[in-house]
Structure formats: C-alpha cells, structure tokens
PDB file of N, CA and C in Angstrom:
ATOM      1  N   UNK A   1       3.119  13.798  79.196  1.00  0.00           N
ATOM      2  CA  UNK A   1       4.147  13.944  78.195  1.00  0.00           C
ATOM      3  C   UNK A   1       4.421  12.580  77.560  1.00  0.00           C
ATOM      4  N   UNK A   2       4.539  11.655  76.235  1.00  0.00           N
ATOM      5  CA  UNK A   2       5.103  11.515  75.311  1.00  0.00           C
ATOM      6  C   UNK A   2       6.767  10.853  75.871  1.00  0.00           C
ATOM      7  N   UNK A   3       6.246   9.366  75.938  1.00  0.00           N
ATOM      8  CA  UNK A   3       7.598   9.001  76.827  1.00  0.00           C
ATOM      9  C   UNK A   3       8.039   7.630  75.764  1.00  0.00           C
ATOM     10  N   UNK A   4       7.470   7.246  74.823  1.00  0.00           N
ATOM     11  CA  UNK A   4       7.965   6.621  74.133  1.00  0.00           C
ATOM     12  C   UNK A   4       7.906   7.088  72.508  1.00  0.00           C
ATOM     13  N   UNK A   5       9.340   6.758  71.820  1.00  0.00           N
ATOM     14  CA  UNK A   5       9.609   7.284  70.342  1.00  0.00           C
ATOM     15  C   UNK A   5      10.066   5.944  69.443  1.00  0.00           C
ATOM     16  N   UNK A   6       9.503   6.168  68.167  1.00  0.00           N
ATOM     17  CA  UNK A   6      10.397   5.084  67.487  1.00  0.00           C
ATOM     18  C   UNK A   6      11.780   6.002  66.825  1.00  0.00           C
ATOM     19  N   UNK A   7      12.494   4.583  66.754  1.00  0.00           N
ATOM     20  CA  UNK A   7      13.674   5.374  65.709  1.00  0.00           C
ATOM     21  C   UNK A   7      13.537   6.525  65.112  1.00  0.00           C
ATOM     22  N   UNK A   8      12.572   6.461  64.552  1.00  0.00           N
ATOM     23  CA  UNK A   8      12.344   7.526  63.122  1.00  0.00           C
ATOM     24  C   UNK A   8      11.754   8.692  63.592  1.00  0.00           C
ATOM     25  N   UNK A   9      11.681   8.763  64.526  1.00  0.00           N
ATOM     26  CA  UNK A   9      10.964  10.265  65.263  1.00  0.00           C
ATOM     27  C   UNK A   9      12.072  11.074  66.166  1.00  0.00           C
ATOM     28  N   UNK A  10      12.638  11.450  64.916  1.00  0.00           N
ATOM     29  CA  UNK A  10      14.004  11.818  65.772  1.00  0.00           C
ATOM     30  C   UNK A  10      13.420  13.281  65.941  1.00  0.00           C
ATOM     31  N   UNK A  11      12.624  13.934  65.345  1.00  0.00           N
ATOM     32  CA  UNK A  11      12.075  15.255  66.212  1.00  0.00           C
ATOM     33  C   UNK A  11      11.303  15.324  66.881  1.00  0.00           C
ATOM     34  N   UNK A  12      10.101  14.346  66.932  1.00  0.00           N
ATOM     35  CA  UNK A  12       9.843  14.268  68.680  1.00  0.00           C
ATOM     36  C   UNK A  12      10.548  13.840  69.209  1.00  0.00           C
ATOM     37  N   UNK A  13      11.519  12.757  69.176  1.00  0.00           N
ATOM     38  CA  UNK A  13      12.202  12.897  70.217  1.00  0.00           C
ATOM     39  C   UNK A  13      12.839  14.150  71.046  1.00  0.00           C
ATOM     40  N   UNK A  14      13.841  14.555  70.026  1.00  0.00           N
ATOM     41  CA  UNK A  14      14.798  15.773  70.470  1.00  0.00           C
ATOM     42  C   UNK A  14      13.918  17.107  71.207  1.00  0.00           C
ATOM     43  N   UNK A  15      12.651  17.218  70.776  1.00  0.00           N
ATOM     44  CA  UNK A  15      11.737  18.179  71.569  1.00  0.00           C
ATOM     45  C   UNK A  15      11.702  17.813  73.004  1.00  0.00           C
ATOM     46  N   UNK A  16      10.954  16.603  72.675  1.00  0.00           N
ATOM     47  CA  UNK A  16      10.555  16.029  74.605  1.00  0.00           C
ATOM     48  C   UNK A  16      11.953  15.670  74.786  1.00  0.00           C
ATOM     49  N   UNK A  17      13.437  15.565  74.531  1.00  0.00           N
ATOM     50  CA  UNK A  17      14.196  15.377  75.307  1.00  0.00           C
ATOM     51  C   UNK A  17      14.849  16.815  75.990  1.00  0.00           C
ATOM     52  N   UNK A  18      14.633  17.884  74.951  1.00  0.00           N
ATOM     53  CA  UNK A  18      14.864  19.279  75.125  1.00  0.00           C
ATOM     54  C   UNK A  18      14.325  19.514  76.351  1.00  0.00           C
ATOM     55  N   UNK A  19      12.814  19.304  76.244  1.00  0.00           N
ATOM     56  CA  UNK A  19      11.646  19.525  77.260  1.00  0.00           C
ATOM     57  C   UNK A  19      11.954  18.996  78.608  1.00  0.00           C
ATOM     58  N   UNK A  20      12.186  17.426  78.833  1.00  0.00           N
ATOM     59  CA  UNK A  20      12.796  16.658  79.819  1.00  0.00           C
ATOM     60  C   UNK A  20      13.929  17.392  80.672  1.00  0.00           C
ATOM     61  N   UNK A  21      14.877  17.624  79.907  1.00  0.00           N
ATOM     62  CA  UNK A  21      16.051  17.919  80.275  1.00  0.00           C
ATOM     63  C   UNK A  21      16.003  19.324  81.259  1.00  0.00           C
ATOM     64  N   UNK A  22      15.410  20.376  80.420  1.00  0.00           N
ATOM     65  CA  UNK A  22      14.868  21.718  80.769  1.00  0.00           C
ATOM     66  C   UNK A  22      14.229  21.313  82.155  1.00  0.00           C
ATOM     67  N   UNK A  23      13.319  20.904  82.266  1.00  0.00           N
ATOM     68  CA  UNK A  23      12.152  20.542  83.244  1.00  0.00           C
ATOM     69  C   UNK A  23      13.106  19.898  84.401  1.00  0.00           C
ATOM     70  N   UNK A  24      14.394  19.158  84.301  1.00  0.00           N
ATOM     71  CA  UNK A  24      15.280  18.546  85.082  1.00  0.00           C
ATOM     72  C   UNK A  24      15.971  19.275  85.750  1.00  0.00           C
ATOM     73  N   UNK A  25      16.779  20.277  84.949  1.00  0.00           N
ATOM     74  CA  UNK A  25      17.745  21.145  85.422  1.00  0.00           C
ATOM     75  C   UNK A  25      17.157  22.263  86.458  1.00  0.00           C
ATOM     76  N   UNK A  26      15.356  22.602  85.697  1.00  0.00           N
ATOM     77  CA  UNK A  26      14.598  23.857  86.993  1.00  0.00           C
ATOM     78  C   UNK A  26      14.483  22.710  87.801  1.00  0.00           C
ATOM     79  N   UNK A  27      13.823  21.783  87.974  1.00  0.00           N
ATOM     80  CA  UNK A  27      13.581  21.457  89.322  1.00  0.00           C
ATOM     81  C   UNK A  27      14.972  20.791  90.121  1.00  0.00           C
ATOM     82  N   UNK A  28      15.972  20.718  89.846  1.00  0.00           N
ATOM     83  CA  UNK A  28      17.237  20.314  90.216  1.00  0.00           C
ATOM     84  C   UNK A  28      17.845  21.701  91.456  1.00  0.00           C
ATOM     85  N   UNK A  29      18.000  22.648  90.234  1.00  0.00           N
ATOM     86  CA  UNK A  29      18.057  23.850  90.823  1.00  0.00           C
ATOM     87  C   UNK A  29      17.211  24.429  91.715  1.00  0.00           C
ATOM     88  N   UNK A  30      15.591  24.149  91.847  1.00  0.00           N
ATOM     89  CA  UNK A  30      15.199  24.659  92.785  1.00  0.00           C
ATOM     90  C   UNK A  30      15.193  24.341  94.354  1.00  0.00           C
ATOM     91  N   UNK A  31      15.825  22.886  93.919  1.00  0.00           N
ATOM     92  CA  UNK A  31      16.044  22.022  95.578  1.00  0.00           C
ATOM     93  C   UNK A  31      17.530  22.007  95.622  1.00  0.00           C
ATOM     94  N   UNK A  32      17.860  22.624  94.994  1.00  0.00           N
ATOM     95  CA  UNK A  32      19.622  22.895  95.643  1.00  0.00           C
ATOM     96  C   UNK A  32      20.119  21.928  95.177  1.00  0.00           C
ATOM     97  N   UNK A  33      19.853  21.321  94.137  1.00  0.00           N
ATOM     98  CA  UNK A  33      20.811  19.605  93.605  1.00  0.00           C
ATOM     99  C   UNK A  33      21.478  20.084  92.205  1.00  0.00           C
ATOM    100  N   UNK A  34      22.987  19.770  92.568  1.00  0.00           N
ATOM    101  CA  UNK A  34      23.759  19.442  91.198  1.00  0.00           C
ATOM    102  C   UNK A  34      22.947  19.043  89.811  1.00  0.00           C
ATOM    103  N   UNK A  35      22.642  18.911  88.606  1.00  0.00           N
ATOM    104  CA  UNK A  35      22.346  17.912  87.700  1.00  0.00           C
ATOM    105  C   UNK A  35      23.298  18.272  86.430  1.00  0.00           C
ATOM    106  N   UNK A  36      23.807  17.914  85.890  1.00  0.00           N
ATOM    107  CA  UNK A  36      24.509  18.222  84.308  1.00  0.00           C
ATOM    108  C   UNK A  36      23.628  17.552  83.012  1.00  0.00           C
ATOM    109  N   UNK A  37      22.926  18.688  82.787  1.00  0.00           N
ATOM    110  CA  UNK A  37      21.822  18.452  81.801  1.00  0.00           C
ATOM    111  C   UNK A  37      22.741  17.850  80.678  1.00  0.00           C
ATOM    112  N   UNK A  38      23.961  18.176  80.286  1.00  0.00           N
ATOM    113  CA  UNK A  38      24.451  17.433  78.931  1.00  0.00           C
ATOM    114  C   UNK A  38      24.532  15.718  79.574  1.00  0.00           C
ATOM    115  N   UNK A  39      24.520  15.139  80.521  1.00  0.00           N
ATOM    116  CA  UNK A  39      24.961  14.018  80.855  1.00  0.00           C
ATOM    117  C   UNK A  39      23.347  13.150  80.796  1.00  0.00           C
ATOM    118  N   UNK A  40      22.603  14.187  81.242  1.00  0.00           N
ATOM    119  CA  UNK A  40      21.007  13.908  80.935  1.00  0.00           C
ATOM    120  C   UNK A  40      20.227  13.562  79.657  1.00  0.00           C
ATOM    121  N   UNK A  41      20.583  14.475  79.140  1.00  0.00           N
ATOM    122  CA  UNK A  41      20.454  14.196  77.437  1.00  0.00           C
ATOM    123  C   UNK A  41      21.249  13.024  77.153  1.00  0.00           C
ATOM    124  N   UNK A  42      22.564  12.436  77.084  1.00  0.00           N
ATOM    125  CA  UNK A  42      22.894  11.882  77.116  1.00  0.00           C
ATOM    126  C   UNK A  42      22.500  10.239  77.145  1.00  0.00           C
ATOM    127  N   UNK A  43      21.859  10.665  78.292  1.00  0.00           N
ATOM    128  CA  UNK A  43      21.310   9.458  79.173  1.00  0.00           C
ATOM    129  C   UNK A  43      20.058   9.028  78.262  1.00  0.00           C
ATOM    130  N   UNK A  44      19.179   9.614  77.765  1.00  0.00           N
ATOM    131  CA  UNK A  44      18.027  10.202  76.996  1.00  0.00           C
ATOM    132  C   UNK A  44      18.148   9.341  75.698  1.00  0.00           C
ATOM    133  N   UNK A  45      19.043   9.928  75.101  1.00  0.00           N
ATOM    134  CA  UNK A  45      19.667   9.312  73.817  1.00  0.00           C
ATOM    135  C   UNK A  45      20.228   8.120  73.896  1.00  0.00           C
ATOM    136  N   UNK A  46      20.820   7.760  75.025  1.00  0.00           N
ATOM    137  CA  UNK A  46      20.921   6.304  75.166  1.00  0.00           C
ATOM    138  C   UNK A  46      19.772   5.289  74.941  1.00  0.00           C
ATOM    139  N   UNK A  47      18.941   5.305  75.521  1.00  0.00           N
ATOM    140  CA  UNK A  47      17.448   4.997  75.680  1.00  0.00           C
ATOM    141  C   UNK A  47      16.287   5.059  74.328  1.00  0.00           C
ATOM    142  N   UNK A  48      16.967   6.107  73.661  1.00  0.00           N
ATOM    143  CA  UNK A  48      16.503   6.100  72.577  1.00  0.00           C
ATOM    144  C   UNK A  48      17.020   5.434  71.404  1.00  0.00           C
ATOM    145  N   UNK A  49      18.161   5.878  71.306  1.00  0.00           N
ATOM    146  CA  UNK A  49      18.906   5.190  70.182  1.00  0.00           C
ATOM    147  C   UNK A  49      19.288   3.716  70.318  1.00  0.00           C
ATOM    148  N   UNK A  50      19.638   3.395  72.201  1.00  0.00           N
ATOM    149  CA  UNK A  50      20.317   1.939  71.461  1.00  0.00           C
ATOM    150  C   UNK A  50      19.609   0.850  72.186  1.00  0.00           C
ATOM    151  N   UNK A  51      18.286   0.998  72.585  1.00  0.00           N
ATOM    152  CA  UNK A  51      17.521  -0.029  73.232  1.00  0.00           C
ATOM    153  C   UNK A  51      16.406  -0.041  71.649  1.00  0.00           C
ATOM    154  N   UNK A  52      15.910  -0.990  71.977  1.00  0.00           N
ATOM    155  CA  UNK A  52      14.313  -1.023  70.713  1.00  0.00           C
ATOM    156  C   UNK A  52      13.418  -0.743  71.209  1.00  0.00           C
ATOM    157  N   UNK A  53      13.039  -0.451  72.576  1.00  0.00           N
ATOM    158  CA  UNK A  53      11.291  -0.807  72.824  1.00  0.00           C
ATOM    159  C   UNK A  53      11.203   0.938  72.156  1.00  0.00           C
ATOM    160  N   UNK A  54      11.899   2.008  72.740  1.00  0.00           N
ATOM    161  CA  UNK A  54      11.894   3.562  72.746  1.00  0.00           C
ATOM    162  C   UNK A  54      11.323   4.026  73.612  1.00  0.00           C
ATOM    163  N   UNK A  55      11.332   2.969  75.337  1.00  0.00           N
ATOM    164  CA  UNK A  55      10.314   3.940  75.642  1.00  0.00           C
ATOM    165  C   UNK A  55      11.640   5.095  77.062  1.00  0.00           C
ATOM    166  N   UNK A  56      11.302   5.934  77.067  1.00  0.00           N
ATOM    167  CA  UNK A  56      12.369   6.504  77.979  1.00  0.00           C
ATOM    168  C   UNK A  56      12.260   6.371  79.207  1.00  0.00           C
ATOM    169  N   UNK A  57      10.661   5.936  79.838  1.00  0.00           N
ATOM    170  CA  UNK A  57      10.819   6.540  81.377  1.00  0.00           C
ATOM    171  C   UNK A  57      10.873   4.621  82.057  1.00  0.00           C
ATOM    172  N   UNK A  58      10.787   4.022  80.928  1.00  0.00           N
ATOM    173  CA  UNK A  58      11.253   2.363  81.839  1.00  0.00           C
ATOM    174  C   UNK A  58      12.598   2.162  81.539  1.00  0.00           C
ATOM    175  N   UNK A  59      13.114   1.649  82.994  1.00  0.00           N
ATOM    176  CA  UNK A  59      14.634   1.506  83.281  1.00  0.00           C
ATOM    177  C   UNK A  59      14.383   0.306  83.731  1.00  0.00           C
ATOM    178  N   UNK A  60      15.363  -0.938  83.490  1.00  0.00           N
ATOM    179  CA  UNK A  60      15.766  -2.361  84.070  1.00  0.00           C
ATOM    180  C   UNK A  60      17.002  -2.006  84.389  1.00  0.00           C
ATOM    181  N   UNK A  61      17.640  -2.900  84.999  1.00  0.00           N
ATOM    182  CA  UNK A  61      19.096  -3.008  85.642  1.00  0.00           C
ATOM    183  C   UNK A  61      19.886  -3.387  84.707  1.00  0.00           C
ATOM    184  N   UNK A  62      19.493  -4.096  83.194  1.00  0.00           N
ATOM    185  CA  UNK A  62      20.151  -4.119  82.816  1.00  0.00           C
ATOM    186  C   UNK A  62      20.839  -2.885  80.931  1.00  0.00           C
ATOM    187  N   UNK A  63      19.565  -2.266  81.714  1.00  0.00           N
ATOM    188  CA  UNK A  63      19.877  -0.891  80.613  1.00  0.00           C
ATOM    189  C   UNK A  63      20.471   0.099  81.520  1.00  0.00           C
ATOM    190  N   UNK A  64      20.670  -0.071  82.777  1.00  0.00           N
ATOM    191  CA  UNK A  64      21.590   0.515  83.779  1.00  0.00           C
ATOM    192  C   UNK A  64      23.038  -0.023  83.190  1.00  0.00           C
ATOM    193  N   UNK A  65      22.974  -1.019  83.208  1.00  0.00           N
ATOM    194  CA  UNK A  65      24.274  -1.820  83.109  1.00  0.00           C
ATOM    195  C   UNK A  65      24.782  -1.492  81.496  1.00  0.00           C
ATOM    196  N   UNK A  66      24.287  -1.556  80.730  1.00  0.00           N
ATOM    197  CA  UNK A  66      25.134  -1.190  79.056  1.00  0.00           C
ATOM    198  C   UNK A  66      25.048   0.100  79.399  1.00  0.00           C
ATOM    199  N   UNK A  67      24.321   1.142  79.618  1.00  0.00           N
ATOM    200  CA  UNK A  67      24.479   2.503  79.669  1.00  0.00           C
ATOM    201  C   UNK A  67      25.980   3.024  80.265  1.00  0.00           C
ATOM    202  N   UNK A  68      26.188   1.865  81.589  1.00  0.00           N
ATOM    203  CA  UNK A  68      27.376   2.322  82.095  1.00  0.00           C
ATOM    204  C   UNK A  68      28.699   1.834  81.801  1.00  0.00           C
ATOM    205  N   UNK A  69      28.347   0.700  81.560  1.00  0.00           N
ATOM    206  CA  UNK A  69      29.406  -0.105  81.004  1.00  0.00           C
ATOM    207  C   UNK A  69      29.976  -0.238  79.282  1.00  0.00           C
ATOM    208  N   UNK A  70      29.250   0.203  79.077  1.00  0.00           N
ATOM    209  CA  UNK A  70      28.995   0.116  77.367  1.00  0.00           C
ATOM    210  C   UNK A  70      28.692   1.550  76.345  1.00  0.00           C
ATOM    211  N   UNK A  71      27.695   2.080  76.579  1.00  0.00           N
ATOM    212  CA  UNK A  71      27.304   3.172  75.553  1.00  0.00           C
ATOM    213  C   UNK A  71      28.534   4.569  76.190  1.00  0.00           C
ATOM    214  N   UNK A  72      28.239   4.880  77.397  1.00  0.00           N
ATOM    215  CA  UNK A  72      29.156   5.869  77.808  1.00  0.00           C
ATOM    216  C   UNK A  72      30.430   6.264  77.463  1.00  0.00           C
ATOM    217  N   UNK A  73      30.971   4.591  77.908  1.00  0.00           N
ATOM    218  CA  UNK A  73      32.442   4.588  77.740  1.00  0.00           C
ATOM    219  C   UNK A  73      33.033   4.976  75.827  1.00  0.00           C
ATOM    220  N   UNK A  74      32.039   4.688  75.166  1.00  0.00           N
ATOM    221  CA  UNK A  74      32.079   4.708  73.636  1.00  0.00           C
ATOM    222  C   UNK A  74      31.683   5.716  73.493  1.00  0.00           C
ATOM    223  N   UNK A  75      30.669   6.337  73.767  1.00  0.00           N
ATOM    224  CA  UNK A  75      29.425   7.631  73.306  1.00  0.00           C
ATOM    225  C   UNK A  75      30.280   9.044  74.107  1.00  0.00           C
ATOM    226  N   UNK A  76      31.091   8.990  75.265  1.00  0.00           N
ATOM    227  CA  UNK A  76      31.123   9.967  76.066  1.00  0.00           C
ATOM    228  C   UNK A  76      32.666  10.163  76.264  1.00  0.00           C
ATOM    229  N   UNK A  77      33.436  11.562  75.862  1.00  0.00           N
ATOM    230  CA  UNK A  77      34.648  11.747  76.413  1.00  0.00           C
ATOM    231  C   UNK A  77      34.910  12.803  76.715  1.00  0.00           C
ATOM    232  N   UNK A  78      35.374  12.474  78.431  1.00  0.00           N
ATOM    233  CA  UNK A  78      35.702  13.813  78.726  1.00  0.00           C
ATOM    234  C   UNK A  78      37.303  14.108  78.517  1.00  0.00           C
ATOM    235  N   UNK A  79      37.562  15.165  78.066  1.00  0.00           N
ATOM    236  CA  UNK A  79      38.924  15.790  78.595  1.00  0.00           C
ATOM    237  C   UNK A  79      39.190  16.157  79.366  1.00  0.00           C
ATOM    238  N   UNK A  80      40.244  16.517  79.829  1.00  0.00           N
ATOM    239  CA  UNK A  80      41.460  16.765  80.971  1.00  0.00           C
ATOM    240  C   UNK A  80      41.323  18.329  81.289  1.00  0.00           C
ATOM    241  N   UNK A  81      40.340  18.657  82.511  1.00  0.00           N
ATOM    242  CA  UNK A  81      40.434  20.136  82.641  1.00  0.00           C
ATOM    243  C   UNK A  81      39.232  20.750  82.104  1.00  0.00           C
TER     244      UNK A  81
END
C-alpha cells in the first residue's frame, strides 16, 4: 500500500486513509482491542497535512510530540458527554 502523499493528492490520500483506518478498526476488533477510528484518521491527517516529507508510516518522537502537544489540542474537540 501507498504510504507516502504530497499535499496535492488529497484523494489518494483520503482513499488509503479510508483504507488504513478500515483495515485498523477489523483487525482491532478481531483481537478484542478498543481503537476509535475517528482519532485514527485524525492521526493520519496529522501526518499528512502538517509534516512535509508526507510519508505516513515514519514516526520520530518528535512528530509524536507536536501531534500531542500541538495539532490535537487545536485540530480536536471533544465535548462534554
């Protein structure tokens, strides 16, 4: 699978992240594990949109670190309930 996108391929992206995500949630579910595919996608689009290289499946510690500290807190709100 198609693990790196540029900017401008915002429909391959959104396919293979569709695809990813899908492919996450069956095998999540088949070993009995929690996953929240919207938090996945999420995660996805982080990687895509606000790093440059585009590639999705390399992680450093410090795209750990803006993801959590940074894009979430801006990109992500939950409500109450």
């Amino acid at each position: 699978m198609r693990m790196r996108f540029e900017p401008e391929a915002e429909e391959e992206f959104e396919a293979a992240c569709g695809l990813l995500v899908d492919r996450l949630v069956r095998w999540a579910g088949e070993q009995g594990l929690p996953v929240d595919g919207y938090m996945a996608e999420t995660v996805l689009d982080y990687r895509h949109l606000a790093t440059t290289d585009g590639r999705l499946g390399l992680w450093e510690s410090r795209h750990v670190e803006e993801l959590l500290l940074s894009w979430l807190p801006q990109q992500v709100t939950e409500l109450p309930g």
